[in-house]
N, C-alpha and C. Protein backbone atom coordinates (compact mmCIF):
# COMPACT_ATOMS: atom_id res chain seq x y z
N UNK A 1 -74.36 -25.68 -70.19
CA UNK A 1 -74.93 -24.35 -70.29
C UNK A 1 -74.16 -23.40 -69.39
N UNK A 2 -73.56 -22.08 -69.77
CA UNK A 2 -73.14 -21.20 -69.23
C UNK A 2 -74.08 -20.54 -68.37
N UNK A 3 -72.96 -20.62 -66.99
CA UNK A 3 -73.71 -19.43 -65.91
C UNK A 3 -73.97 -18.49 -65.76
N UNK A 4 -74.97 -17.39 -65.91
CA UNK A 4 -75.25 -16.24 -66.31
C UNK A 4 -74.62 -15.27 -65.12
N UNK A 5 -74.45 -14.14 -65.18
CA UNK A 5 -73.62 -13.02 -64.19
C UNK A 5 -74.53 -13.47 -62.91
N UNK A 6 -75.71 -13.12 -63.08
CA UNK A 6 -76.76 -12.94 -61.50
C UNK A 6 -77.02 -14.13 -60.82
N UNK A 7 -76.96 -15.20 -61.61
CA UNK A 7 -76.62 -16.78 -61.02
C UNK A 7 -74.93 -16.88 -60.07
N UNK A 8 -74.24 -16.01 -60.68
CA UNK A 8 -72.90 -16.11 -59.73
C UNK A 8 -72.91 -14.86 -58.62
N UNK A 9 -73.19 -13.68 -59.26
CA UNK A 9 -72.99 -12.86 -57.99
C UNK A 9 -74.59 -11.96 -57.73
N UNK A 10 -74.97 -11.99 -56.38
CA UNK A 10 -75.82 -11.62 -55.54
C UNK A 10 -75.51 -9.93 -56.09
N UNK A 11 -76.56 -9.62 -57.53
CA UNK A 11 -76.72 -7.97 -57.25
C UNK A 11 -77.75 -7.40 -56.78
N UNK A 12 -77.50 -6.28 -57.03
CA UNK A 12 -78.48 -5.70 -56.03
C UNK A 12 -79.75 -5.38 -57.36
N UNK A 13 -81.26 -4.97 -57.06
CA UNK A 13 -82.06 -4.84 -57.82
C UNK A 13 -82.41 -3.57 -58.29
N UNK A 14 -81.60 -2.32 -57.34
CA UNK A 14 -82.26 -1.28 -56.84
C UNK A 14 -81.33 -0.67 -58.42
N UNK A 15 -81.98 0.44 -58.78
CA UNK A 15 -81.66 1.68 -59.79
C UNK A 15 -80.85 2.27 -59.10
N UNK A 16 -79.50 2.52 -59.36
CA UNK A 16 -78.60 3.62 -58.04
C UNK A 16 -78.49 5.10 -59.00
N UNK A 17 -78.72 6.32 -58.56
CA UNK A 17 -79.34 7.25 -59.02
C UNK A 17 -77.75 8.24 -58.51
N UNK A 18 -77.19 9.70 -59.29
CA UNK A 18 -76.43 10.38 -58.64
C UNK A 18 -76.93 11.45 -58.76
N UNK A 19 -76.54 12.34 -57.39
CA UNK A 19 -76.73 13.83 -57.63
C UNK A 19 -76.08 14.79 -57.54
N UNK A 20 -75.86 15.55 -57.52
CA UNK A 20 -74.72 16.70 -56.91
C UNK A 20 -75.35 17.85 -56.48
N UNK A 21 -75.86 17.84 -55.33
CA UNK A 21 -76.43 18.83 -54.28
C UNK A 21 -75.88 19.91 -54.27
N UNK A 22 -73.96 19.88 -54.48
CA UNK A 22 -73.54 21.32 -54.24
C UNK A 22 -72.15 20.72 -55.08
N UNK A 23 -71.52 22.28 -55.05
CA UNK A 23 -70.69 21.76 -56.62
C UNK A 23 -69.53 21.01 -55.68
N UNK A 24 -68.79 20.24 -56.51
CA UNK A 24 -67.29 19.01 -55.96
C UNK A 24 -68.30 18.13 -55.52
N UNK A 25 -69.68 17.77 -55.51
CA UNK A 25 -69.80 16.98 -54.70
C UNK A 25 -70.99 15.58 -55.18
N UNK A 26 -70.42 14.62 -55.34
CA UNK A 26 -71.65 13.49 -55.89
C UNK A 26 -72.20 12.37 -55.19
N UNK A 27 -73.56 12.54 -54.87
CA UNK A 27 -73.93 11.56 -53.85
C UNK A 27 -74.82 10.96 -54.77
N UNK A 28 -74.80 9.12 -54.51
CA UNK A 28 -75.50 8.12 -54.89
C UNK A 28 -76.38 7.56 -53.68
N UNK A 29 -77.46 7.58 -54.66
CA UNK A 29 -78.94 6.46 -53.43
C UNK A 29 -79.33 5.29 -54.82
N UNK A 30 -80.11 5.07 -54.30
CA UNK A 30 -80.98 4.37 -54.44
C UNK A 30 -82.23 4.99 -53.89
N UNK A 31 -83.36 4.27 -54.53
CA UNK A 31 -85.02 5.04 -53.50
C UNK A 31 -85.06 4.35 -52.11
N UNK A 32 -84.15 3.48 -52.19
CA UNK A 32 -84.55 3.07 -50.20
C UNK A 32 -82.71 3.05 -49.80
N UNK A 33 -81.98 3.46 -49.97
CA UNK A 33 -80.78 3.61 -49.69
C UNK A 33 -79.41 4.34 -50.15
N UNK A 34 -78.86 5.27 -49.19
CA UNK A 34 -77.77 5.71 -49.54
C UNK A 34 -76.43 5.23 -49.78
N UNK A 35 -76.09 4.80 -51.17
CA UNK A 35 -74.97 4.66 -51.29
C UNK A 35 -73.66 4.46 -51.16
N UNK A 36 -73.56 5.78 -51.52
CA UNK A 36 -71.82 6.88 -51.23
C UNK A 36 -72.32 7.96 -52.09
N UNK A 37 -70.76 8.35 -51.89
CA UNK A 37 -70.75 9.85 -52.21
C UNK A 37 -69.05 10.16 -52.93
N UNK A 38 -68.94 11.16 -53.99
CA UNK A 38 -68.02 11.65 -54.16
C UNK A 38 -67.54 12.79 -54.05
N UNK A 39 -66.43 13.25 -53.57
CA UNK A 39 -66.17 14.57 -53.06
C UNK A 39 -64.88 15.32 -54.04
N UNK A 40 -64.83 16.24 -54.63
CA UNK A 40 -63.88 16.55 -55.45
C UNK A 40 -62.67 17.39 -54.49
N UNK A 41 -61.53 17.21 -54.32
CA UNK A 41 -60.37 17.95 -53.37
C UNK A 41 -59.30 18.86 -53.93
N UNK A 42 -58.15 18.94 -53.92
CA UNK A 42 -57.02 19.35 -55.07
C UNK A 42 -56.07 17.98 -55.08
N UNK A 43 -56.50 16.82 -54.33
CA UNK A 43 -55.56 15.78 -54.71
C UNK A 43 -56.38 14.88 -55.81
N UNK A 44 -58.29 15.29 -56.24
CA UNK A 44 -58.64 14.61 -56.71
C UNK A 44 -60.22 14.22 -56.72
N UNK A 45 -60.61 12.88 -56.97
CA UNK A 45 -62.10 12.68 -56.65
C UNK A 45 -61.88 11.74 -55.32
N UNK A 46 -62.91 11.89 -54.18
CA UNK A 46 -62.27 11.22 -53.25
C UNK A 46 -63.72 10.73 -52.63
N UNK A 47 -63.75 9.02 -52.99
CA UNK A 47 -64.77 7.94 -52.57
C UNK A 47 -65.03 7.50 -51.36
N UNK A 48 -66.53 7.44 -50.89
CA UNK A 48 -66.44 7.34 -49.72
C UNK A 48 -68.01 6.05 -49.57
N UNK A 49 -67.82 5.49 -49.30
CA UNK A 49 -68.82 4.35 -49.10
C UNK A 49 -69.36 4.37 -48.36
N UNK A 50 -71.05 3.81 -48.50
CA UNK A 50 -72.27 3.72 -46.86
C UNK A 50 -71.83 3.97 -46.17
N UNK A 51 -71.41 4.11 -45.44
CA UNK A 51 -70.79 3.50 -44.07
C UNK A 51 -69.72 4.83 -43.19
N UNK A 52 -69.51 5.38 -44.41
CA UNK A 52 -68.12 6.82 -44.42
C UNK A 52 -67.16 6.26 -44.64
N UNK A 53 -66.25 4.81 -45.05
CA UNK A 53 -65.14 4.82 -45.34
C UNK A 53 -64.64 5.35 -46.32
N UNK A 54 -63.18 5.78 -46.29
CA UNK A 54 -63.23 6.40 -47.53
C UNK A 54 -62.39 5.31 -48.74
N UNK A 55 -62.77 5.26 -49.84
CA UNK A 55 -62.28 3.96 -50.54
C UNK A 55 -61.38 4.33 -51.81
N UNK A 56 -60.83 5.73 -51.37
CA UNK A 56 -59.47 6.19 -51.87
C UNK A 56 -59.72 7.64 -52.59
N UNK A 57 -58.83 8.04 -53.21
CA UNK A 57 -58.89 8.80 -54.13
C UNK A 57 -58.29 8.60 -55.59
N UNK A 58 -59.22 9.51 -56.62
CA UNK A 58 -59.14 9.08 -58.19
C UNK A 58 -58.83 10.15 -58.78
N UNK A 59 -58.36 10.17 -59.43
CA UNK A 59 -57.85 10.84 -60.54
C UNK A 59 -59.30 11.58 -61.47
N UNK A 60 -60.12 10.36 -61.81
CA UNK A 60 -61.64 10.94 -62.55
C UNK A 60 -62.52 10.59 -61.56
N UNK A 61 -63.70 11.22 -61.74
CA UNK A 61 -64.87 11.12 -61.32
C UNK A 61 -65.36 9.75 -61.83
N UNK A 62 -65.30 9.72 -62.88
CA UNK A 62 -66.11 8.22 -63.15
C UNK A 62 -65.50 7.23 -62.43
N UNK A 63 -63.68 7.08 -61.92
CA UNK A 63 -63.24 6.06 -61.43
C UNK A 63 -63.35 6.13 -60.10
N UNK A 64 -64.26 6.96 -59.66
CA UNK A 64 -64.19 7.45 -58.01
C UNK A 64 -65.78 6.84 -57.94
N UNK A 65 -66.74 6.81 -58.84
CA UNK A 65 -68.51 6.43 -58.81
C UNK A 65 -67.83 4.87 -59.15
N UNK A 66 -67.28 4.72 -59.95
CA UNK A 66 -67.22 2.88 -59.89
C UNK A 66 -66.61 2.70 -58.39
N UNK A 67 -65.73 2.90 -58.02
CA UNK A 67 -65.01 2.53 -56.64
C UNK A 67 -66.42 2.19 -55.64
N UNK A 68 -67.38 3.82 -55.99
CA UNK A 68 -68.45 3.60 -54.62
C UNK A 68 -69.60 2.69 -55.75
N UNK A 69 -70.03 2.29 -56.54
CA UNK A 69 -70.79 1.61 -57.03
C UNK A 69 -70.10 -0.11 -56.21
N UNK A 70 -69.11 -0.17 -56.92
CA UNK A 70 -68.42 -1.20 -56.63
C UNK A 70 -68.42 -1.90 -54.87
N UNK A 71 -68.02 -1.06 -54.20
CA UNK A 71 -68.29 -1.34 -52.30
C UNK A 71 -69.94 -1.25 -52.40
N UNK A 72 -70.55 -0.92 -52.65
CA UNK A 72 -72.37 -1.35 -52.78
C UNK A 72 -72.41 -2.70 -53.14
N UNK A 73 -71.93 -2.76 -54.33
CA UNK A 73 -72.37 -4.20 -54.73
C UNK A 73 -71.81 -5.55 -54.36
N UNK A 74 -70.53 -5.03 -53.55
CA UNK A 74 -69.75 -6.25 -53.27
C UNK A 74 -68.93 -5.49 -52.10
N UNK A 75 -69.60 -5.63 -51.15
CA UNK A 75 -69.57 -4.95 -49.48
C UNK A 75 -68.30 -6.12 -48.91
N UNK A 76 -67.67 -5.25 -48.06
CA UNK A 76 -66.54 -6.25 -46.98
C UNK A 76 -67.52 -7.32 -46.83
N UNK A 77 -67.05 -8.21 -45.57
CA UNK A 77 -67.95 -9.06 -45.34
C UNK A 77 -68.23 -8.62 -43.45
N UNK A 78 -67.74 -8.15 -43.13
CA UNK A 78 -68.03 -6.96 -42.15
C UNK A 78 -69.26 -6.12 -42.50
N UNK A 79 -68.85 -5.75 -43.75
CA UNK A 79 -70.46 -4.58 -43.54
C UNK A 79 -71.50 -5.20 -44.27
N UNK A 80 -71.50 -6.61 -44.43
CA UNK A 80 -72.72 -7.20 -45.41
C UNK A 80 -73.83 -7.29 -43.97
N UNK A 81 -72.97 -7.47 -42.86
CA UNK A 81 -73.94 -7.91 -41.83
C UNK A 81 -74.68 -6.32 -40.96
N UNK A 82 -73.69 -5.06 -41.41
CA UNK A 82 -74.33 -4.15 -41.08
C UNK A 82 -75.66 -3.49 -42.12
N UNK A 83 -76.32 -2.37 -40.65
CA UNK A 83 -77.72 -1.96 -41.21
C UNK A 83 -77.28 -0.78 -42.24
N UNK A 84 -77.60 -0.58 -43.21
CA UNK A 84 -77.40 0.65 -44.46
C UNK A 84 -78.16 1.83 -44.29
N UNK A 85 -78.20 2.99 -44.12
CA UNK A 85 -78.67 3.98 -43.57
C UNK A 85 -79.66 4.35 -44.91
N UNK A 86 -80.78 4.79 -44.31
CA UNK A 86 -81.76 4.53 -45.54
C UNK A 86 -82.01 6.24 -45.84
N UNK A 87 -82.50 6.42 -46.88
CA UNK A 87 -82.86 8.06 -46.66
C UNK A 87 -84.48 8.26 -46.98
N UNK A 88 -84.35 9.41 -45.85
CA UNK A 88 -85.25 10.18 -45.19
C UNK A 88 -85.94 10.51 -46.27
């Protein structure tokens, strides 16, 4: 019997939600946690994960929300052990 996706990798349960508070700008939560965020520049869309790293810059917006979807769901192993800043 084949192993199903959630039997191999630890996801997360939470709905991750985006908004854009002000224009260039897209932030992801969850209802008990902040994300990331995307920031639009003139070099691009530019990803930035929990934590503030920034996890590059993209060409599209959609490839800049997978980048920060992506560090959520499959964190360094450094920041698996850190606390995630929850929102207010």
């Amino acid at each position: 019997m084949a192993e199903q996706l959630a039997d191999i990798v630890d996801l997360p349960t939470e709905y991750v939600s985006w908004h854009s508070p002000a224009a260039a700008l897209w932030v992801a939560s969850t209802p008990t946690a902040y994300v990331g965020m995307v920031d639009r520049n003139h070099d691009g869309f530019v990803a930035t994960d929990c934590t503030g790293r920034e996890l590059g810059v993209y060409s599209t917006l959609e490839s800049a929300r997978v980048a920060v979807y992506g560090a959520w769901v499959a964190p360094t192993p450094a920041e698996q052990h850190a606390d995630h800043a929850l929102i207010a």
